[in-house]
Structures are given as C-alpha cells and as structure tokens.
Protein backbone atom coordinates (compact mmCIF):
# COMPACT_ATOMS: atom_id res chain seq x y z
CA UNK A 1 51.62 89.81 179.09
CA UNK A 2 48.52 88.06 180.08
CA UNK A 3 45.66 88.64 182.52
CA UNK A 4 45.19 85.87 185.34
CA UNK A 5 43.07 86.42 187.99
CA UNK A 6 42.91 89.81 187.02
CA UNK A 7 46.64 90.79 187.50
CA UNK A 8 48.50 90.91 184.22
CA UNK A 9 51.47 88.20 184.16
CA UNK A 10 54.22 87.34 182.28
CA UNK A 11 54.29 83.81 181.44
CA UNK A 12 58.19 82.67 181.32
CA UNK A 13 56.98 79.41 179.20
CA UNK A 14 54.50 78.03 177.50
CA UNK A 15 51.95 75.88 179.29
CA UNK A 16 52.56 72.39 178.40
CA UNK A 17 51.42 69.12 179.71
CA UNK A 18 54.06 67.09 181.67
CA UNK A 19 54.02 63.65 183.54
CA UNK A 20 54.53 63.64 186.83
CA UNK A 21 56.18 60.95 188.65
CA UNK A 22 54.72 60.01 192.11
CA UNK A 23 54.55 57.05 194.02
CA UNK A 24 52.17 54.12 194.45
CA UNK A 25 51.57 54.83 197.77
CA UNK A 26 50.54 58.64 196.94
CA UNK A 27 48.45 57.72 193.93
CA UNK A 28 46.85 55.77 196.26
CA UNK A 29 45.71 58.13 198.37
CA UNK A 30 45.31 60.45 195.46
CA UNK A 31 41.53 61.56 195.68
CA UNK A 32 39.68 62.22 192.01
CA UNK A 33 36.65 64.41 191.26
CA UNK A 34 34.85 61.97 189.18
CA UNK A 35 35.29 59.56 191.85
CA UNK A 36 31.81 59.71 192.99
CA UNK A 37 30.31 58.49 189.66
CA UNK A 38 32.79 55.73 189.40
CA UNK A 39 31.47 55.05 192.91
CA UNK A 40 28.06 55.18 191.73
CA UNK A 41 28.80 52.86 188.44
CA UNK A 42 30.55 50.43 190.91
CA UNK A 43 27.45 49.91 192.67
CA UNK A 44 25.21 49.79 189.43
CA UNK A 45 27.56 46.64 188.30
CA UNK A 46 27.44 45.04 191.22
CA UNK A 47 23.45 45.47 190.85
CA UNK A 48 23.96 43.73 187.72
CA UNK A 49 26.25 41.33 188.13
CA UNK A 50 24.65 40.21 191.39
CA UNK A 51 22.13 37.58 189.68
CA UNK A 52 24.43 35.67 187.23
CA UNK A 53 26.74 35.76 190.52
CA UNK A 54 24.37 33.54 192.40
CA UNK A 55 24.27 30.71 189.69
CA UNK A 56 27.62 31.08 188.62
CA UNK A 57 31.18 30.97 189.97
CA UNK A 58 31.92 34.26 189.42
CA UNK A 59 33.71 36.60 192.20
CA UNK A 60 33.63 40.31 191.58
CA UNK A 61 36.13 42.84 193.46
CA UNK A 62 35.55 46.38 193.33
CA UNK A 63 39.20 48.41 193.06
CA UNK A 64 41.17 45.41 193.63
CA UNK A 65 45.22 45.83 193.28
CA UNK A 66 46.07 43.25 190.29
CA UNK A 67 49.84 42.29 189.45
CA UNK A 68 49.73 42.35 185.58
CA UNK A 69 53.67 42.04 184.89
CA UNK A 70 56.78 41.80 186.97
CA UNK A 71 57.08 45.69 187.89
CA UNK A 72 53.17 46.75 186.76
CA UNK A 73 50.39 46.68 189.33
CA UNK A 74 46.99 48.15 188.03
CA UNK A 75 43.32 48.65 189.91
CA UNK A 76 40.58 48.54 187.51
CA UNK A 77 36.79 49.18 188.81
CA UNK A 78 35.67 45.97 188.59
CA UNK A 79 37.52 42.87 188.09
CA UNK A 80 35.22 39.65 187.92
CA UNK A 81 37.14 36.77 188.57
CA UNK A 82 35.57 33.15 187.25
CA UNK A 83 35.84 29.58 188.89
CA UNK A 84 37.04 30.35 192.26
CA UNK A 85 37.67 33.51 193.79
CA UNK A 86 41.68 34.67 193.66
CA UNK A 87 43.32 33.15 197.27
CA UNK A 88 45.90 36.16 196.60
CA UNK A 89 45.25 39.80 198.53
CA UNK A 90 47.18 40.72 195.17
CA UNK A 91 45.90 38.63 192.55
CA UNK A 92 49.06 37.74 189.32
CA UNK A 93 46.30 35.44 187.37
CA UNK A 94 44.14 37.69 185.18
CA UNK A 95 40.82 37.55 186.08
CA UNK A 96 37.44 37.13 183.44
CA UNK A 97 36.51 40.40 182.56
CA UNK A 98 37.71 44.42 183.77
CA UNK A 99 35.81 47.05 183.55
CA UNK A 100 37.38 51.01 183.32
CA UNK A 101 35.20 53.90 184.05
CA UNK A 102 36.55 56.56 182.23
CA UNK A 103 36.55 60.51 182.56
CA UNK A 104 37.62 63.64 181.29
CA UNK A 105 40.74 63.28 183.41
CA UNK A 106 42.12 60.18 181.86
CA UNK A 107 44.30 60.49 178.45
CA UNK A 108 43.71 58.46 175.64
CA UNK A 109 47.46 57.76 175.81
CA UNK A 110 47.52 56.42 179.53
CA UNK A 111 44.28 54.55 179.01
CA UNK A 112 45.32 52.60 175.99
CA UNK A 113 48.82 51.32 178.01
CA UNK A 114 46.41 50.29 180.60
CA UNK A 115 44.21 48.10 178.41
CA UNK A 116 47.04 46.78 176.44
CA UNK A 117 48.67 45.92 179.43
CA UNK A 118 45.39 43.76 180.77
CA UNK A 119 45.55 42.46 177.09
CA UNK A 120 49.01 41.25 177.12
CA UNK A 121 48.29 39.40 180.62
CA UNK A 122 45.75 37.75 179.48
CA UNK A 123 41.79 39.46 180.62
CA UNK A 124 39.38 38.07 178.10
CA UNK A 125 37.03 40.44 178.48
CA UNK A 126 37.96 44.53 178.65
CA UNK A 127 35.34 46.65 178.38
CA UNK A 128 35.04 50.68 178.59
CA UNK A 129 32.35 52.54 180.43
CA UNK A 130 31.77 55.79 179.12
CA UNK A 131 29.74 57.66 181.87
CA UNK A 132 29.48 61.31 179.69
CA UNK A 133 28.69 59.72 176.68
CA UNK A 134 26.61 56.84 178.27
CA UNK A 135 28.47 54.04 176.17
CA UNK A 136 30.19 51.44 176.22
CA UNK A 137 33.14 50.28 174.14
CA UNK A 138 35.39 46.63 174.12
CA UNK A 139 39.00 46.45 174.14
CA UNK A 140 40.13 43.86 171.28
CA UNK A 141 43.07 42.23 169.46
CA UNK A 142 43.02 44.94 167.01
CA UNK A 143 41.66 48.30 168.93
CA UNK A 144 38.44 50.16 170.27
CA UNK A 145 34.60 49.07 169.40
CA UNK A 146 31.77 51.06 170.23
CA UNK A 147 29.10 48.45 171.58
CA UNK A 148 25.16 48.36 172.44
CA UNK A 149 25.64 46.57 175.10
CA UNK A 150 28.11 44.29 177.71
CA UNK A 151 27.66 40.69 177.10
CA UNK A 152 30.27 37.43 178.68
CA UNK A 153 29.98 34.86 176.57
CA UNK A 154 29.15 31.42 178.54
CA UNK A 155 27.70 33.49 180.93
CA UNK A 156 23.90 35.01 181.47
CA UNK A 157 24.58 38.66 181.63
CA UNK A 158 24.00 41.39 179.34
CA UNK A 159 24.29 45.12 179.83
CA UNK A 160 22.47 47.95 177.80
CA UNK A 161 23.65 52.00 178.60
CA UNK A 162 20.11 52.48 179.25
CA UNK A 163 19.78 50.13 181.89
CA UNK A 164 23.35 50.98 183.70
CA UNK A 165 22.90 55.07 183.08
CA UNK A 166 19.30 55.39 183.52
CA UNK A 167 20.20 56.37 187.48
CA UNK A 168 22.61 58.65 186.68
C-alpha cells in the first residue's frame, strides 16, 4: 500500500514509462510547459541572426514543418535556410543549420533520433540549446560536443551563452 494524495492505494503495477502513440495532427496541437522559453529563445535568435541576415542570403523560419525522409516530418526551432528561401510550405531540401531547444521533458533517446535523423538528410549545422544549463552543444559525425559558443562557418555570426541567456 502506498499513500497518494493522502488516501492509501494499492498500486496493481509498477510505474513505468511507456510511449504513447498519437497523431501528427494532435501533437500539433499538443501545448508544452517550457514552451514559453523556447518562445523566448526563438526571439533571442532571431535577434541574432537578424544582422548576418541582412548581408547574407540566409532565410530563417521559426517552427517550420521539414520533410526529412519519406514517412518522417520534424519541426525544429529554428531552421536557417541559405541561398534562397525554400519555395515549399513543407520544405524536403535540408536547410543550413537547426537549432533544438531542449528541456526537461525531452529524452535523451527521442532527441538523439531527431538529430540523427537531420544528420542523415543532410543539415550541416545541428546545434543544441541548453536553456537550464545555459549551453550549447553541436551535433557531429561521431556524437555530442559541449561548445563556447555557435559559429557558421562562411558566415559572420557567432553566439556566446552569455549573450543568448543573459535575458533569461
């Protein structure tokens, strides 16, 4: 017996974590808690994208559905598409660079699928944002790296924790 809520309880089996299976459609209208400080990093990488995005041809979308296989469809925070911006309301060419904001809600397990999967497609650039640690980390060939900061190479941008966290 065990006490929830203050009534005592039999629990008929264990607790375990399981996977449910829903739909796109209801994950997309799935609301988060941490959704208001992904909102809030959105907005601080758009800040600092916005001046390399006025000298350069670079288009970034803010929780834009991507096609990254036949049957897989994925919405990062920010994809930041280079050359010309993606003529497709459901872009199938991998864009420049994504950017995840993770949480305590996502699983290492479900996370690292995701990344491999923007690997496999073909995203250059994957990087991590680690809002309760205030990091960042890439996405490579081989695994995880912790980084000091968010740099495209060919481009003029550079990110440091301390400038992207320092209004959180």
């Amino acid at each position: 017996m065990e006490e929830i809520r203050g009534r005592r309880a039999m629990l008929c089996f264990p607790q375990m974590a399981t996977k449910a299976q829903i739909t796109a459609e209801q994950y997309l209208h799935t609301k988060f808690e941490h959704d208001s400080i992904r909102g809030k990093i959105r907005f601080l990488l758009a800040q600092a994208l916005v001046p390399v995005t006025q000298t350069h041809p670079l288009y970034p979308c803010f929780g834009v559905q991507m096609q990254v296989a036949p049957d897989v469809y994925r919405i990062p925070d920010v994809a930041v598409f280079a050359g010309q911006e993606p003529k497709q309301s459901i872009p199938c060419e991998p864009p420049l660079l994504v950017i995840e904001t993770i949480s305590r809600e996502v699983l290492h397990r479900d996370l690292m699928t995701k990344l491999e999967e923007y690997r496999k497609w073909g995203v250059a650039n994957i990087w991590i944002v680690n809002p309760l640690a205030k990091r960042f980390v890439v996405y490579l060939d081989w695994g995880l790296r912790y980084v000091s900061s968010l740099a495209l190479a060919d481009y003029p941008f550079e990110l440091t924790p301390s400038v992207l966290f320092s209004d959180l």
